[in-house]
Protein backbone atom coordinates (compact mmCIF):
# COMPACT_ATOMS: atom_id res chain seq x y z
CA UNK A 1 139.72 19.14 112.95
CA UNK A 2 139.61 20.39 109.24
CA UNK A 3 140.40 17.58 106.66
CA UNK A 4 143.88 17.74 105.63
CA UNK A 5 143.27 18.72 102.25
CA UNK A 6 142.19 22.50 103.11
CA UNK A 7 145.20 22.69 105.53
CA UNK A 8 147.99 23.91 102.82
CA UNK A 9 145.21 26.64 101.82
CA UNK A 10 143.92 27.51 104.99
CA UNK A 11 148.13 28.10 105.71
CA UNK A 12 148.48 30.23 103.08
CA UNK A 13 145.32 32.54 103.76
CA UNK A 14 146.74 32.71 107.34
CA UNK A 15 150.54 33.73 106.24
CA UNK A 16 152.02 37.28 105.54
CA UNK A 17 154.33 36.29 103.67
CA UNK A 18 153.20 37.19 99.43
CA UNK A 19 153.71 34.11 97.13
CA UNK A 20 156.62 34.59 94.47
CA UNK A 21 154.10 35.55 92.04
CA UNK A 22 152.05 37.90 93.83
CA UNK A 23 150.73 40.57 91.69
CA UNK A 24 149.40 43.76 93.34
CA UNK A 25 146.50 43.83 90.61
CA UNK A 26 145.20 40.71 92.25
CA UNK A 27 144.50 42.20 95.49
CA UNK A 28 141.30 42.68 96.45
CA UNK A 29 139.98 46.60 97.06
CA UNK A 30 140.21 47.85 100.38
CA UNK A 31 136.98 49.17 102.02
CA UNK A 32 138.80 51.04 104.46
CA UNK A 33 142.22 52.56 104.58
CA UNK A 34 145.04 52.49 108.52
CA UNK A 35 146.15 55.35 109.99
CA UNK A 36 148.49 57.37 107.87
CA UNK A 37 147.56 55.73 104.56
CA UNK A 38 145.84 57.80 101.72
CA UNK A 39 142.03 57.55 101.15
CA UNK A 40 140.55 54.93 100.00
CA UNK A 41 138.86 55.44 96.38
CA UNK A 42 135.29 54.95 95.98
CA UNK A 43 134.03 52.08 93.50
CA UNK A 44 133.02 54.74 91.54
CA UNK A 45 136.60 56.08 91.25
CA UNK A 46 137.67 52.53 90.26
CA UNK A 47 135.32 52.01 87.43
CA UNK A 48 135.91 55.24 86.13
CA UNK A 49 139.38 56.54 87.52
CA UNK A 50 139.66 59.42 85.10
CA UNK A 51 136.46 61.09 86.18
CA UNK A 52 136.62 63.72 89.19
CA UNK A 53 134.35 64.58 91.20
CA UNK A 54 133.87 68.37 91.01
CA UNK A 55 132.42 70.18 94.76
CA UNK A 56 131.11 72.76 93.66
CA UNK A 57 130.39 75.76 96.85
CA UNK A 58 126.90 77.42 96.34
CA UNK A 59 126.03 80.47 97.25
CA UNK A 60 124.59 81.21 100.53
CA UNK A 61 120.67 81.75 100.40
CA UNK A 62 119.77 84.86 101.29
CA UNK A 63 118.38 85.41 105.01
CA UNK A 64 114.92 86.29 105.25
CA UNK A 65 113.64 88.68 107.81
CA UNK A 66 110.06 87.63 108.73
CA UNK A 67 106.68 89.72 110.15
CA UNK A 68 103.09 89.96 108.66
CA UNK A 69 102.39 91.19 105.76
CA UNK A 70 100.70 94.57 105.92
CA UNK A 71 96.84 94.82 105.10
CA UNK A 72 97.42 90.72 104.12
CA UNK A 73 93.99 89.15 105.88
CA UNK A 74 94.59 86.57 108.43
CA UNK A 75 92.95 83.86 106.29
CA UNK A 76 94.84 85.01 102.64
CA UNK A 77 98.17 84.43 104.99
CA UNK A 78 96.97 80.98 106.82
CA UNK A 79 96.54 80.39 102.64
CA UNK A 80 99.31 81.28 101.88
CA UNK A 81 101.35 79.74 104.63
CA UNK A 82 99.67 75.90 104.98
CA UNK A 83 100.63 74.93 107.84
CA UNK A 84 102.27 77.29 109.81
CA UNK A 85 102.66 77.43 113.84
CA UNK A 86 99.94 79.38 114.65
CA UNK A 87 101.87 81.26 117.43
CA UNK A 88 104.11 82.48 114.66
CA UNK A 89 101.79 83.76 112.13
CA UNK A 90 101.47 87.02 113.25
CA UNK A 91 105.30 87.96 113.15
CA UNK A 92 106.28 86.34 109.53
CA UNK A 93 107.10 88.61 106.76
CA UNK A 94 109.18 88.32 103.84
CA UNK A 95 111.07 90.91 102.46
CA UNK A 96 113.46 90.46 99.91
CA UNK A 97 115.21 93.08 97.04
CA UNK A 98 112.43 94.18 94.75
CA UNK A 99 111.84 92.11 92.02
CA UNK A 100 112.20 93.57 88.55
CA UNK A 101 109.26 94.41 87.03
CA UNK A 102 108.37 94.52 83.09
CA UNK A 103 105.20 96.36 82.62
CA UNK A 104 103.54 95.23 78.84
CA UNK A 105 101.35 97.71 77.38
CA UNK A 106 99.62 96.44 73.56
CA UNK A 107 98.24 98.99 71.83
CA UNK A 108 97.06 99.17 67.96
CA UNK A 109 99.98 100.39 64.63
CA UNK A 110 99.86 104.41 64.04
CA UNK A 111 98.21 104.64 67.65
CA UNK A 112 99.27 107.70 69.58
CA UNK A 113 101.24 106.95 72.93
CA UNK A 114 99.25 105.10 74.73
CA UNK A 115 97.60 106.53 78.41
CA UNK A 116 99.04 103.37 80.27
CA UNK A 117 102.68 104.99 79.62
CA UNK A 118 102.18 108.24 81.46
CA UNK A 119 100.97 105.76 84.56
CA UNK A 120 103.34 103.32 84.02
CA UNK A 121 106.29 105.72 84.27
CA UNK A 122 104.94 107.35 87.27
CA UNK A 123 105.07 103.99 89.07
CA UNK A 124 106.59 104.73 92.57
CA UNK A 125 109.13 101.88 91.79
CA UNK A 126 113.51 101.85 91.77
CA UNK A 127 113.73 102.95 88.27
CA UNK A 128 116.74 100.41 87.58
CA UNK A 129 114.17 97.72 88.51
CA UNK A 130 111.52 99.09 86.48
CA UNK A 131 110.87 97.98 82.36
CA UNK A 132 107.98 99.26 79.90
CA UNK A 133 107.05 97.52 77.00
CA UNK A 134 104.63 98.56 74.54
CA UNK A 135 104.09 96.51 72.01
CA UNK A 136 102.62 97.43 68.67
CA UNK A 137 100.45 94.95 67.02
CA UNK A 138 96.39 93.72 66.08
CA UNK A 139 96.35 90.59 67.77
CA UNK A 140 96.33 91.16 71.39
CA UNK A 141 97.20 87.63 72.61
CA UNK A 142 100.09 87.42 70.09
CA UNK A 143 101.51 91.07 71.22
CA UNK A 144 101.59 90.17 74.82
CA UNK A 145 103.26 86.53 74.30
CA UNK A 146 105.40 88.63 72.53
CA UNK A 147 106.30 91.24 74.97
CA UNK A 148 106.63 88.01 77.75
CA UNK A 149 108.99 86.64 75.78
CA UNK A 150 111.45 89.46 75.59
CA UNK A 151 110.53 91.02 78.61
CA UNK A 152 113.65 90.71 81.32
CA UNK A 153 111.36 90.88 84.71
CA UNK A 154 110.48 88.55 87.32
CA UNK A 155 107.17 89.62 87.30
CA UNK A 156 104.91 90.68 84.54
CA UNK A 157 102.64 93.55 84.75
CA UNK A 158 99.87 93.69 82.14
CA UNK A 159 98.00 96.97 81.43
CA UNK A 160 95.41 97.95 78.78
CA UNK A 161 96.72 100.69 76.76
CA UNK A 162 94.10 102.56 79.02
CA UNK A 163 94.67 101.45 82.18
CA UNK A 164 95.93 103.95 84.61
CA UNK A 165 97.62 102.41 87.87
CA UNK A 166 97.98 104.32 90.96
CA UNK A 167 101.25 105.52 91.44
CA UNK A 168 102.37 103.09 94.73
CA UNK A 169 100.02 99.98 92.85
CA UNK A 170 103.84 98.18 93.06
CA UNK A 171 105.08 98.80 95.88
CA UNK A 172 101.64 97.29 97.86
CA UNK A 173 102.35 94.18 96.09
CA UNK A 174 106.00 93.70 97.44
CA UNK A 175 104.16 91.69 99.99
CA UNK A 176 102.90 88.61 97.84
CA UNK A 177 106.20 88.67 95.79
CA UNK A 178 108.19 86.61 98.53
CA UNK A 179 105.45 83.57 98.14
CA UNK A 180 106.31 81.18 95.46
CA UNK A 181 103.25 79.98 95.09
CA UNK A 182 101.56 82.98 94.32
CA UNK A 183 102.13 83.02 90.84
CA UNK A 184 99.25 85.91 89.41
CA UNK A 185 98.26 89.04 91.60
CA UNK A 186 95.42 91.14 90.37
CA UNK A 187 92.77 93.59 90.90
CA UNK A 188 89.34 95.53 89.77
CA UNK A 189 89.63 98.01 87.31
CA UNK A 190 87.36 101.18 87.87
CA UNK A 191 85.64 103.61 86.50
CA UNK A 192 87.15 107.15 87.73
CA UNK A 193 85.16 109.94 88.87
CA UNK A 194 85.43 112.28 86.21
CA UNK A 195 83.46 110.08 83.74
CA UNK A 196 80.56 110.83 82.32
CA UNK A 197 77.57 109.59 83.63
CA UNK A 198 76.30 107.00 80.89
CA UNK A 199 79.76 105.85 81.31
CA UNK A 200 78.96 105.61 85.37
CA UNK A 201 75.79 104.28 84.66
CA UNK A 202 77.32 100.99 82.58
CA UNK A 203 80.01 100.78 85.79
CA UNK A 204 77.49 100.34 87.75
CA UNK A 205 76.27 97.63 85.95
CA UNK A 206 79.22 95.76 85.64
CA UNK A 207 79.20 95.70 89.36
CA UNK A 208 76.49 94.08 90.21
CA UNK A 209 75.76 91.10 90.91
CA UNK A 210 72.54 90.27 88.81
CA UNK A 211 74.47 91.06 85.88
CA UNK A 212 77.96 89.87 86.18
CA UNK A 213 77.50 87.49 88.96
CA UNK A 214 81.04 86.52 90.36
CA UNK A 215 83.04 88.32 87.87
CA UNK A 216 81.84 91.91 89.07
CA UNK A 217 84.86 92.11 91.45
CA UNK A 218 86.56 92.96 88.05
CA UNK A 219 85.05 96.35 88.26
CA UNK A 220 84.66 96.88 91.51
CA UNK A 221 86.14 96.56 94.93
CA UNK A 222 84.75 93.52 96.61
CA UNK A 223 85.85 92.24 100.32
CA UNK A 224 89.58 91.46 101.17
CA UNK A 225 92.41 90.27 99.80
CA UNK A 226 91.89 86.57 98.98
CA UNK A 227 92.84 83.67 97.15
CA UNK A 228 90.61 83.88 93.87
CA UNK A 229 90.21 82.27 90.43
CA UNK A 230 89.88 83.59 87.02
CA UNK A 231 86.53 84.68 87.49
CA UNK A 232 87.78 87.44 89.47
CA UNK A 233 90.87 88.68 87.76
CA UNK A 234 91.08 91.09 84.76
CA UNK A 235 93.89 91.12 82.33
CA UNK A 236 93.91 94.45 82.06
CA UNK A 237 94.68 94.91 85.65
CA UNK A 238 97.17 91.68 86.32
CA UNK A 239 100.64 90.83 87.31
CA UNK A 240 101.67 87.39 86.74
CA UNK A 241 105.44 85.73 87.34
CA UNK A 242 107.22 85.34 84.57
CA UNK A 243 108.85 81.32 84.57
CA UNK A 244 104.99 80.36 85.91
CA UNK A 245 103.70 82.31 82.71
CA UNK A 246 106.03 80.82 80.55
CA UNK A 247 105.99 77.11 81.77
CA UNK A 248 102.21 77.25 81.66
CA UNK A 249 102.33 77.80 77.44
CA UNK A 250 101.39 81.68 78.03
CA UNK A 251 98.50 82.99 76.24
CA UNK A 252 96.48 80.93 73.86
CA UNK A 253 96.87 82.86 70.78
CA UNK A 254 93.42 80.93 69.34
CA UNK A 255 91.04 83.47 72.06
CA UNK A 256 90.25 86.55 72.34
CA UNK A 257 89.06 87.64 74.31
CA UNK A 258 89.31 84.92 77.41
CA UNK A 259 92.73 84.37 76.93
CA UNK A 260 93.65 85.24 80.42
CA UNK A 261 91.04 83.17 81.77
CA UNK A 262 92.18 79.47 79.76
CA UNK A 263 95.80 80.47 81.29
CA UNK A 264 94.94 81.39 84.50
CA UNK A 265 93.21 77.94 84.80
CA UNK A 266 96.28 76.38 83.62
CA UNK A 267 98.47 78.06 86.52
CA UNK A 268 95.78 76.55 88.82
CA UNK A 269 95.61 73.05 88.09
CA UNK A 270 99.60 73.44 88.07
CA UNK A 271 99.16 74.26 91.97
CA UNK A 272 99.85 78.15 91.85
CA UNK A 273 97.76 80.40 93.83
CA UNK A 274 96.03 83.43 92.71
CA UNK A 275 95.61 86.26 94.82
CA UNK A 276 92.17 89.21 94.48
CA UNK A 277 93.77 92.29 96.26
CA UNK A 278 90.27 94.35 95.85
CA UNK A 279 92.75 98.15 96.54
CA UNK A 280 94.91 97.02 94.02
CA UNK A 281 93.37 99.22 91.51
CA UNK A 282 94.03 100.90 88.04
CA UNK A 283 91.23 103.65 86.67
CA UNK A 284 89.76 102.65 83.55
CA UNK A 285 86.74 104.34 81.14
CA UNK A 286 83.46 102.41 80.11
CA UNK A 287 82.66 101.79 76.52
CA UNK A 288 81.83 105.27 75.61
CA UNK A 289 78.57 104.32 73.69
CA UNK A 290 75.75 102.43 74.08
CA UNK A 291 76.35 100.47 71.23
CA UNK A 292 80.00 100.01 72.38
CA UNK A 293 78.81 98.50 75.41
CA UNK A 294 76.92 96.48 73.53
CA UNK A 295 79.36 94.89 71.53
CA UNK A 296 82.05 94.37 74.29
CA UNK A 297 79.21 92.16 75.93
CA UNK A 298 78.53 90.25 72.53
CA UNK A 299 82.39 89.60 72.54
CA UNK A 300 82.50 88.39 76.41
CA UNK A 301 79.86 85.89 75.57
CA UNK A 302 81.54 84.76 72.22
CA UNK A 303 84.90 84.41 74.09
CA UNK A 304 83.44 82.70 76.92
CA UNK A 305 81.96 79.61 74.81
CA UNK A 306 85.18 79.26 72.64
CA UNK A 307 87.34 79.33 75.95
CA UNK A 308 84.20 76.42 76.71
CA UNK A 309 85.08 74.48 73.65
CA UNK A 310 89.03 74.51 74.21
CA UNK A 311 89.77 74.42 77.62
CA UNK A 312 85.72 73.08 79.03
CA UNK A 313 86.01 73.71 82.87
CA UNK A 314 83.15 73.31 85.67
CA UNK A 315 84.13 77.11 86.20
CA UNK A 316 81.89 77.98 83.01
CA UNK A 317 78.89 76.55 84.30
CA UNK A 318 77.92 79.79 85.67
CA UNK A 319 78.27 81.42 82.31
CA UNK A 320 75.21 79.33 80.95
CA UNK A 321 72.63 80.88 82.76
CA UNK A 322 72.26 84.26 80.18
CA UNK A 323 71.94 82.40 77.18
CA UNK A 324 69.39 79.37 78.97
CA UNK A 325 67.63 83.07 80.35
CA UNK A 326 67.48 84.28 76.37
CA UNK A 327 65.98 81.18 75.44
CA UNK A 328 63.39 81.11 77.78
CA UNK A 329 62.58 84.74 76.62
CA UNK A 330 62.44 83.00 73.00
CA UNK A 331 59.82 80.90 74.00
CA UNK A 332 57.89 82.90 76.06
CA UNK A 333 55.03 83.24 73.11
CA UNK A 334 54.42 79.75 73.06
CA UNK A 335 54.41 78.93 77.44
CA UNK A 336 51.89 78.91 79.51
CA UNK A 337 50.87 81.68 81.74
CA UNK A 338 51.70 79.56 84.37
CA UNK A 339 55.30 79.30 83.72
CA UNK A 340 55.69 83.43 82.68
CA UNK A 341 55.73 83.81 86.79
CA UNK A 342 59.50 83.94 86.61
CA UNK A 343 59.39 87.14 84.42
CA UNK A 344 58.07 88.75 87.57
CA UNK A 345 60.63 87.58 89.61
CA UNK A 346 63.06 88.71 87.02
CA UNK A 347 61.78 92.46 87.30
CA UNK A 348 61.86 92.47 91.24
CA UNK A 349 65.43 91.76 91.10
CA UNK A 350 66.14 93.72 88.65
CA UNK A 351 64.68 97.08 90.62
CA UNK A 352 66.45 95.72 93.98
CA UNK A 353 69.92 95.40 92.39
CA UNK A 354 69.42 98.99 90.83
CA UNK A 355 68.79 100.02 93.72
CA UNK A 356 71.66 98.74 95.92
CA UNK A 357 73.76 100.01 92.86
CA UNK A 358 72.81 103.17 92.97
CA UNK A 359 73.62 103.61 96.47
CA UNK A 360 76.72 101.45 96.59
CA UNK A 361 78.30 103.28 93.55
CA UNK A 362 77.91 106.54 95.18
CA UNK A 363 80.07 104.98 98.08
CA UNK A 364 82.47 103.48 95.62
CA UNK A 365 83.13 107.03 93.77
CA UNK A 366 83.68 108.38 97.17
CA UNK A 367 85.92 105.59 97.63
CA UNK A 368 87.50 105.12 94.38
CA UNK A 369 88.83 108.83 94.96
CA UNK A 370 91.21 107.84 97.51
CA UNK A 371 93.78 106.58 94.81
CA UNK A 372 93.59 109.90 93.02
CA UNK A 373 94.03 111.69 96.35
CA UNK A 374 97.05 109.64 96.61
CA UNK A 375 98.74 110.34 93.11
CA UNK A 376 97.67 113.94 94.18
CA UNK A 377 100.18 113.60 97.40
CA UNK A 378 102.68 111.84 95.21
CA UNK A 379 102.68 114.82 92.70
CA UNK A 380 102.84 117.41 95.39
CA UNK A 381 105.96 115.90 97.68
CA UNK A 382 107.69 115.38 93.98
CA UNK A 383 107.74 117.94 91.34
CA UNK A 384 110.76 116.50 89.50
CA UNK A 385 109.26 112.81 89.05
CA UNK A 386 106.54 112.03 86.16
CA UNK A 387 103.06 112.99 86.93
CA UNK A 388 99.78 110.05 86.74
CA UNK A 389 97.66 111.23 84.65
CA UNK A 390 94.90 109.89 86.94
CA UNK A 391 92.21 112.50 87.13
CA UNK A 392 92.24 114.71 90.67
CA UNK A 393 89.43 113.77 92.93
CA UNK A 394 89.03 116.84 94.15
CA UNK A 395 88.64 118.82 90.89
CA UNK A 396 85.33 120.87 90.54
CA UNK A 397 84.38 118.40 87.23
CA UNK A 398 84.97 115.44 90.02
CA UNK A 399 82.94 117.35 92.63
CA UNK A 400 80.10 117.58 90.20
CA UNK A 401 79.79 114.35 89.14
CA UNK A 402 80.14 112.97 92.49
CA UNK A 403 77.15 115.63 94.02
CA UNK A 404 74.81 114.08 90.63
CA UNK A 405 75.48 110.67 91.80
CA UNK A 406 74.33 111.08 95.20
CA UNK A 407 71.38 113.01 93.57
CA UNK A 408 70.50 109.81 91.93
CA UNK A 409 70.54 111.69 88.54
CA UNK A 410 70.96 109.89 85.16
CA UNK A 411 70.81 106.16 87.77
CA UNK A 412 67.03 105.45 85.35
CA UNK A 413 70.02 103.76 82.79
CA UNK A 414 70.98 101.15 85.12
CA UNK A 415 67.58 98.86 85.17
CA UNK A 416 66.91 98.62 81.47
CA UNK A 417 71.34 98.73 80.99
CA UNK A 418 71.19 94.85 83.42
CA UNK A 419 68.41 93.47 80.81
CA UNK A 420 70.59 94.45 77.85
CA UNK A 421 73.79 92.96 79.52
CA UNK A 422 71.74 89.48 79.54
CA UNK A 423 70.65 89.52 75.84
CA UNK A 424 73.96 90.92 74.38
CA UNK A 425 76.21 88.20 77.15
CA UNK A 426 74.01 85.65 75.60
CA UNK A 427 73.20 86.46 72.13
CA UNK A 428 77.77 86.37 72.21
CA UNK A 429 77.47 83.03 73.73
CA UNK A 430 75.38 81.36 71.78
CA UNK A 431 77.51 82.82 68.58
CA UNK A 432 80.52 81.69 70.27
CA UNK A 433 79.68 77.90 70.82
CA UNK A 434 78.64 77.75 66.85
CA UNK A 435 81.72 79.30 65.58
CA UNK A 436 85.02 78.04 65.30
CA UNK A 437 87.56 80.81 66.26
CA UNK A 438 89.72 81.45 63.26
CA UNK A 439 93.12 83.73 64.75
CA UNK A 440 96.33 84.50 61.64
CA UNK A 441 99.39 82.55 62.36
CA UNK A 442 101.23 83.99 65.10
CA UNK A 443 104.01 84.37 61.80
CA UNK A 444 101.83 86.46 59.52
CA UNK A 445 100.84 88.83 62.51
CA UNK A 446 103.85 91.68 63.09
CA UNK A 447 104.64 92.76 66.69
CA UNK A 448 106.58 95.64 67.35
CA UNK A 449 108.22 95.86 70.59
CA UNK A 450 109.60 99.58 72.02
CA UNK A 451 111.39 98.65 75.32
CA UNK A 452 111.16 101.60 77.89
CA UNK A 453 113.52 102.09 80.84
CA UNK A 454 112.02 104.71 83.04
CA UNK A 455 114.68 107.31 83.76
C-alpha cells in the first residue's frame, strides 16, 4: 500500500482530466507522434524552430564501366588497385570523359615560338578538351607556378620549350587518369635519330647506369610501366593533376633546377602514387656542345645539394657518391698504392658500360623510331590536322645515322664523356651544398602567359 500522502498525486498523474490551469507550454515533448497526428519535431527543431533543414538531391555519380587497362603491367594495376579480388583484376577498367588537359610550355622573352607548340597542337586529343600555355618569363619555377595557376585543366602537362611529344602521348595515358591516387604520370625523354652524333654520344651517357645510376630512365626507356619516385621522372616530360599540384604548394620557386624533384617528394609523403610509363615518350636534343654538357651537369649537381639542404631526404643518398668519388681523386697524390686499386676497378667498368651502351643505344634508335613512324601514320591518314614536327624515322639523314651507330662510329666519346659526367655532377654538388640559393621575388620576376586553344 502507498502512504497516503502520494495518493492525491499519484490520482492526478493517473487522471485525463487537465487541471483548470493547465497550460499546453507545460507539457512535456512527445518522442513519438499516433496515427494521424503530424510529425513529431526533432530537439533540434525545438531549440532552434526557425532553422530548416535543407535536403539537398545530389547528382548521380557517374557509372563506371570496368576492364584492364591496356599495356598497364599486372603488378602497376595490383598497385594501383590494393586490394582487389584477384578473380576480378583482369576485367577492371575505368573509362571516364577525357579529362581536360592544359599543356604549359616556359620559354625565355623575345624567344621565337617555341618547338613544344608545333607538338603540342598536334596532340591527337578532343580539341575542346585541349589548352596550351606558354608562358614567357626567366625564372622557370616561377613561369610554371604561374601557368598552374591559371591553367583550367584537370591535368597538367609540362613540356620543355623543346620537347616534342608523340602525337597519341595523351590518349595512352587515359588509362591512369581514372585512379585518384595517381597524382603525376611521366616518362623518358630521348634523343631522336636525326641528331648528331656527339649529341648521340652524350645520350648514351645519360643512359647508363655508371653514370646516372637510377635516374637514367629519364633518358631512356627502362622496363614497364611502374610505380616510381622522383628519381625517375623528368619535368620536362611530366603530367601531374592539378588540385594534387596545387595542395602540395607547387613548385618551390627557391630551386632550380630540382624543383620537380622537392615537389614530387611532397606528393609522396601526401600518399599519391607516381607512375614511370617507359613508351610515354617526347624527343628531345642533347646539349649541343661539349661545354654545354658540361655545364648542365655542374647545374644537376648544384641543384641536387640545395634540394639536400631544403627538403634533406634518404632519396639523395645516392647522389653523394660523385662528389665522395672526386674527393678520393683529390687525394689520390697523397694514398698509398695500396688503396689506388679502386682506380682499376673504376676503368673496367667504365669500358663494360661503354660497351653495353654502345650496343643498347643502337637498339634504342631502332626503337626510339617507332614514335616517329607513328606521327608519320598520323600525318598520312590526316592532311587537314597540324603536323609533329618530330623528325621521320625513315628519312635518308635518319637512315644514316642509324647505319653509323651500328658501325660503332664516333661511340670512342662515350668512355672518357662517363668520367667527365662524375667530375662536372660533383664539382656542381659540392658548389651547391656551400651556396645558398639566392632566386628574385616571385613579384619582381614578370610572367607572361599566351593561352592557346587548339582549333
Amino acid at each position: 500500500m502507498l502512504p497516503s500522502l502520494w495518493q492525491p498525486a499519484l490520482n492526478l498523474r493517473m487522471s485525463d482530466e487537465r487541471p483548470s490551469n493547465y497550460d499546453a507550454s507545460d507539457e512535456p515533448i512527445k518522442r513519438y507522434s499516433l496515427p494521424g497526428e503530424p510529425p513529431v519535431p526533432s530537439p533540434l527543431d525545438v531549440l532552434f524552430p526557425k532553422t530548416e533543414t535543407v535536403h539537398k538531391k545530389l547528382p548521380p555519380k557517374p557509372t563506371l564501366k570496368l576492364s584492364l587497362p591496356p599495356n598497364m603491367p599486372e603488378k602497376l594495376y595490383v598497385c594501383l588497385n590494393p586490394g582487389f579480388p584477384e578473380a576480378q583484376k583482369k576485367s577492371v577498367r575505368r573509362r571516364l570523359p577525357p579529362h581536360t588537359v592544359t599543356v604549359i610550355i616556359p620559354t625565355r622573352p623575345g624567344d621565337a615560338e617555341p618547338q613544344a607548340l608545333a607538338a603540342a597542337r598536334a596532340l591527337d586529343y578532343p580539341r575542346e578538351h585541349l589548352e596550351i600555355i606558354v608562358a614567357r618569363g626567366t625564372q622557370p619555377s616561377v613561369q610554371r607556378n604561374t601557368a598552374l595557376r591559371a591553367a583550367k585543366g584537370d591535368w597538367i602537362y609540362f613540356l620543355d620549350d623543346d620537347s616534342l611529344p608523340c602525337p597519341d602521348s595523351l590518349q595512352r595515358l587515359q588509362s591512369y587518369f581514372a585512379y585518384e591516387n595517381v597524382v603525376v604520370v611521366g616518362g623518358p625523354n630521348v634523343c631522336p635519330p636525326d641528331a648528331p652524333p656527339l649529341e648521340q654520344a652524350f645520350a648514351a651517357v645519360m643512359g647508363s647506369w655508371l653514370a646516372f645510376g637510377p635516374s637514367r630512365a629519364r633518358y631512356t626507356p627502362v622496363g614497364e610501366a611502374r610505380a616510381s619516385g622522383e628519381k625517375e621522372l623528368i619535368l620536362c616530360n611530366l603530367m601531374g593533376r592539378r588540385d594534387a599540384l596545387l595542395a602540395a604548394g607547387g613548385f618551390d620557386e627557391a630551386l632550380y633546377p630540382n624543383e620537380e624533384n622537392a615537389l614530387m617528394d611532397e606528393l609522396q609523403r601526401r600518399g599519391g602514387k607516381l607512375i614511370y610509363d617507359p613508351a610515354f615518350i617526347v624527343h628531345r636534343r642533347p646539349r649541343r656542345t661539349l661545354g654545354a654538357f658540361c655545364k648542365m651537369l655542374m647545374n644537376y649537381g648544384r641543384g641536387r645539394a640545395e634540394q639536400f639542404r631544403l627538403h634533406p631526404t634518404l632519396g639523395s643518398a645516392p647522389n653523394f657518391v660523385p662528389p665522395l668519388f672526386l674527393l678520393y681523386l683529390a687525394l689520390t697524390p697523397f694514398l698509398p698504392p695500396l688503396l689506388l686499386w679502386p682506380l682499376a676497378l673504376y676503368a673496367v667498368a667504365v669500358l663494360g658500360q661503354t660497351i653495353h651502351s654502345v650496343a643498347a643505344d643502337v637498339r634504342r634508335l631502332h626503337s626510339n623510331a617507332e614514335c616517329g613512324m607513328r606521327s608519320a601514320e598520323c600525318g598520312a591518314s590526316s592532311s587537314a590536322g597540324p603536323q609533329s614536327p618530330i623528325p621521320n624515322p625513315q628519312s635518308p639523314t635518319s637512315q644514316s645515322l642509324l647505319t653509323s651507330a651500328a658501325t660503332g662510329a664516333d661511340w670512342w666519346r662515350v668512355a672518357p664523356l662517363i668520367v667527365v659526367s662524375h667530375v662536372c655532377y660533383g664539382l656542381g654538388f659540392w658548389k651547391g651544398l656551400f651556396t645558398r640559393p639566392q632566386p628574385k621575388p616571385p613579384e619582381q620576376v614578370p610572367v607572361t602567359l599566351e593561352t592557346i586553344l587548339p582549333a
